[in-house]
C-alpha atoms as a PDB file:
ATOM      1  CA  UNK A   1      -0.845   2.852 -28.899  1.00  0.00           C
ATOM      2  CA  UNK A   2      -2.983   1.167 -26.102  1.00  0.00           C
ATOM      3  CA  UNK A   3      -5.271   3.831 -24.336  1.00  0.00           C
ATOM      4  CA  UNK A   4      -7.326   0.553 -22.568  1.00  0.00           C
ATOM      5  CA  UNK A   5      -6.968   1.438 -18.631  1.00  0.00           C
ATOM      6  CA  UNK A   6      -7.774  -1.139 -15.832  1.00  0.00           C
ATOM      7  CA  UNK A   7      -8.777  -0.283 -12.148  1.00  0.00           C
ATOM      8  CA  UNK A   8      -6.851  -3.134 -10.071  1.00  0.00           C
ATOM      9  CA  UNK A   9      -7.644  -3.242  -6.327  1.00  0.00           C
ATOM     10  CA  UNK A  10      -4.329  -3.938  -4.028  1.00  0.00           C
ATOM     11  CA  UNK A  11      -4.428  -5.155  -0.658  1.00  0.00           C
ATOM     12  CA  UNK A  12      -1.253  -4.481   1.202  1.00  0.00           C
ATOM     13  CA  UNK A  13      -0.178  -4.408   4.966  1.00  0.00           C
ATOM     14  CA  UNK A  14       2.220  -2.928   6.927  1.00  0.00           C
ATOM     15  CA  UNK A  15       4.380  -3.965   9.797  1.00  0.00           C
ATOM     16  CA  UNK A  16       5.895  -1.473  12.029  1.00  0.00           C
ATOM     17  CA  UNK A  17       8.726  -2.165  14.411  1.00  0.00           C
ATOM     18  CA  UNK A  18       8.388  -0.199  17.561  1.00  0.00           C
ATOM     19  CA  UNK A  19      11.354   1.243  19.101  1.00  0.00           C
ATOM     20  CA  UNK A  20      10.184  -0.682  22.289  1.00  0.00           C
ATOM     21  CA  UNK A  21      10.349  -4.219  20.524  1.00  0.00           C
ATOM     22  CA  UNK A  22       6.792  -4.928  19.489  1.00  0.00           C
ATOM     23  CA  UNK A  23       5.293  -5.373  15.702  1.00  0.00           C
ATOM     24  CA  UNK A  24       2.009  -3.904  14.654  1.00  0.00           C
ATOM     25  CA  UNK A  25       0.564  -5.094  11.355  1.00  0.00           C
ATOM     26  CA  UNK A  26      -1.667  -2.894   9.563  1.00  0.00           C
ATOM     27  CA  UNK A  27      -4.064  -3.964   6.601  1.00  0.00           C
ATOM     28  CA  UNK A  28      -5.521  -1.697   4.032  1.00  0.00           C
ATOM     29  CA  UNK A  29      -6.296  -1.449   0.276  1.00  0.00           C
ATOM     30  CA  UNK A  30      -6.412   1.001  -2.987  1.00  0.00           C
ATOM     31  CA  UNK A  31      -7.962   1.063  -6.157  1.00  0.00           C
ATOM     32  CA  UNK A  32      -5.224   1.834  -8.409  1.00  0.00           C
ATOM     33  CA  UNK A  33      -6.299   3.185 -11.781  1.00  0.00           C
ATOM     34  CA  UNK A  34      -3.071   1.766 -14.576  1.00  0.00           C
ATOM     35  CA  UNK A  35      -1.917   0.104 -17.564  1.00  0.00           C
ATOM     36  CA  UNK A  36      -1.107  -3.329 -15.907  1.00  0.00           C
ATOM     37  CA  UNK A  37      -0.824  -5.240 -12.713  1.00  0.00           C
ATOM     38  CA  UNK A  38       2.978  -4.870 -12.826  1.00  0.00           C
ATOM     39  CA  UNK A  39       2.259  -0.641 -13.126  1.00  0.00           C
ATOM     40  CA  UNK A  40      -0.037  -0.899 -10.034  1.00  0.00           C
ATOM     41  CA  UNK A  41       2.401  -2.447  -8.087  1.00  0.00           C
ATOM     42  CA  UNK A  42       5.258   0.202  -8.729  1.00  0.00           C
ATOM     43  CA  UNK A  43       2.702   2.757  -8.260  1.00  0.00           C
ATOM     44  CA  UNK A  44       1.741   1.857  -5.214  1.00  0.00           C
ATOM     45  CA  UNK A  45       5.739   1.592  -4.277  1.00  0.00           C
ATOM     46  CA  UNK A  46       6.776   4.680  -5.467  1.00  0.00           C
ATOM     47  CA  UNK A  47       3.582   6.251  -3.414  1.00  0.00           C
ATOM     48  CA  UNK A  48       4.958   4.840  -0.345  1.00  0.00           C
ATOM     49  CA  UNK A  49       8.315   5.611  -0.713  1.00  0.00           C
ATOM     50  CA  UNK A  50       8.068   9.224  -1.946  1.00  0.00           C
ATOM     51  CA  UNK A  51       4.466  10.246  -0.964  1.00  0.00           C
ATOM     52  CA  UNK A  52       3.251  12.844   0.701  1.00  0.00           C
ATOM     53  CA  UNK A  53       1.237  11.368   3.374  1.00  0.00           C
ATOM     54  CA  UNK A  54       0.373   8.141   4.941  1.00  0.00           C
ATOM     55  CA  UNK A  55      -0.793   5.064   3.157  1.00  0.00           C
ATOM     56  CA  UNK A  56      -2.545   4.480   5.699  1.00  0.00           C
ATOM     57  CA  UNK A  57      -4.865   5.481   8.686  1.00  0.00           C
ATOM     58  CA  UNK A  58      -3.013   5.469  12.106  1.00  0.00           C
ATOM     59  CA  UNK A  59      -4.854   2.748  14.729  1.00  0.00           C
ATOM     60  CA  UNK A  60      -6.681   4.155  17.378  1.00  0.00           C
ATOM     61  CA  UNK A  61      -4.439   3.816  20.634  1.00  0.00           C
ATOM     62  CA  UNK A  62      -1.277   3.751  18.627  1.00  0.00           C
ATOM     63  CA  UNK A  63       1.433   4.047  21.085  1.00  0.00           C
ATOM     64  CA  UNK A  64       5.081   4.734  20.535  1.00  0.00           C
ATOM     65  CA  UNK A  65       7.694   5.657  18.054  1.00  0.00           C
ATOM     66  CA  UNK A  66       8.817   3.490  15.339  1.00  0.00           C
ATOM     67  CA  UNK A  67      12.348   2.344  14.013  1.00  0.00           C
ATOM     68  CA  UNK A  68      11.401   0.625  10.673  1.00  0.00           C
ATOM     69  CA  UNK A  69       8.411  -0.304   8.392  1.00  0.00           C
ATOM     70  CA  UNK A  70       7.771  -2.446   5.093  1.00  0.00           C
ATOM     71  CA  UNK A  71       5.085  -2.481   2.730  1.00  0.00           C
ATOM     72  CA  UNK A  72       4.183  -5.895   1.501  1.00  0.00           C
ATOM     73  CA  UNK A  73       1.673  -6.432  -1.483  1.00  0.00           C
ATOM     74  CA  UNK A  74      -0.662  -9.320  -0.572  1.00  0.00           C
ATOM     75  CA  UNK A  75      -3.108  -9.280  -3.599  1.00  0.00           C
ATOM     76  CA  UNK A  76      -3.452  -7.334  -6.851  1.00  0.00           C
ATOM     77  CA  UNK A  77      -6.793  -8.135  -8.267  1.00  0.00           C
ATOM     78  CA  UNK A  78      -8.149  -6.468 -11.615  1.00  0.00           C
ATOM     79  CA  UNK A  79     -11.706  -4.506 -10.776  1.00  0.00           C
ATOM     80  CA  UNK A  80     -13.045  -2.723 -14.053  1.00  0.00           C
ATOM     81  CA  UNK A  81     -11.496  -2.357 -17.316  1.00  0.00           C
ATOM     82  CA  UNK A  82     -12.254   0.310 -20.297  1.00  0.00           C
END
């Protein structure tokens, strides 16, 4: 059995549809502490899509309601390992 963890850092953004037509893309990042890259990324998925709160911070002078959203992984980069 492999007990070897690796931190991996993902950087992700969001884009929002507004209900009044415009798109708002918002960046962010989490150290994810897993088994593999591939584990990160489903993390991070399942976090989004059955979490509790935001994944991220709301922009100042957000305005509006919004009628969709999609997370998109940009970069999965391996941080510490142990």
């Amino acid at each position: 059995m492999n007990n070897w963890h690796i931190d991996y850092k993902v950087k992700y953004h969001i884009t929002f549809l507004h209900t009044d037509g415009r798109t708002e893309v918002v960046n962010d990042e989490m150290i994810i502490h897993s088994r593999s890259a591939q584990q990160a990324e489903e993390m991070l998925l399942h976090r989004y899509e059955n979490g509790d709160g935001p994944l991220i911070e709301i922009p100042d002078g957000w305005i509006g309601e919004t009628i969709s959203k999609e997370l998109e992984i940009d970069e999965i980069m391996k941080v510490w390992e142990y």
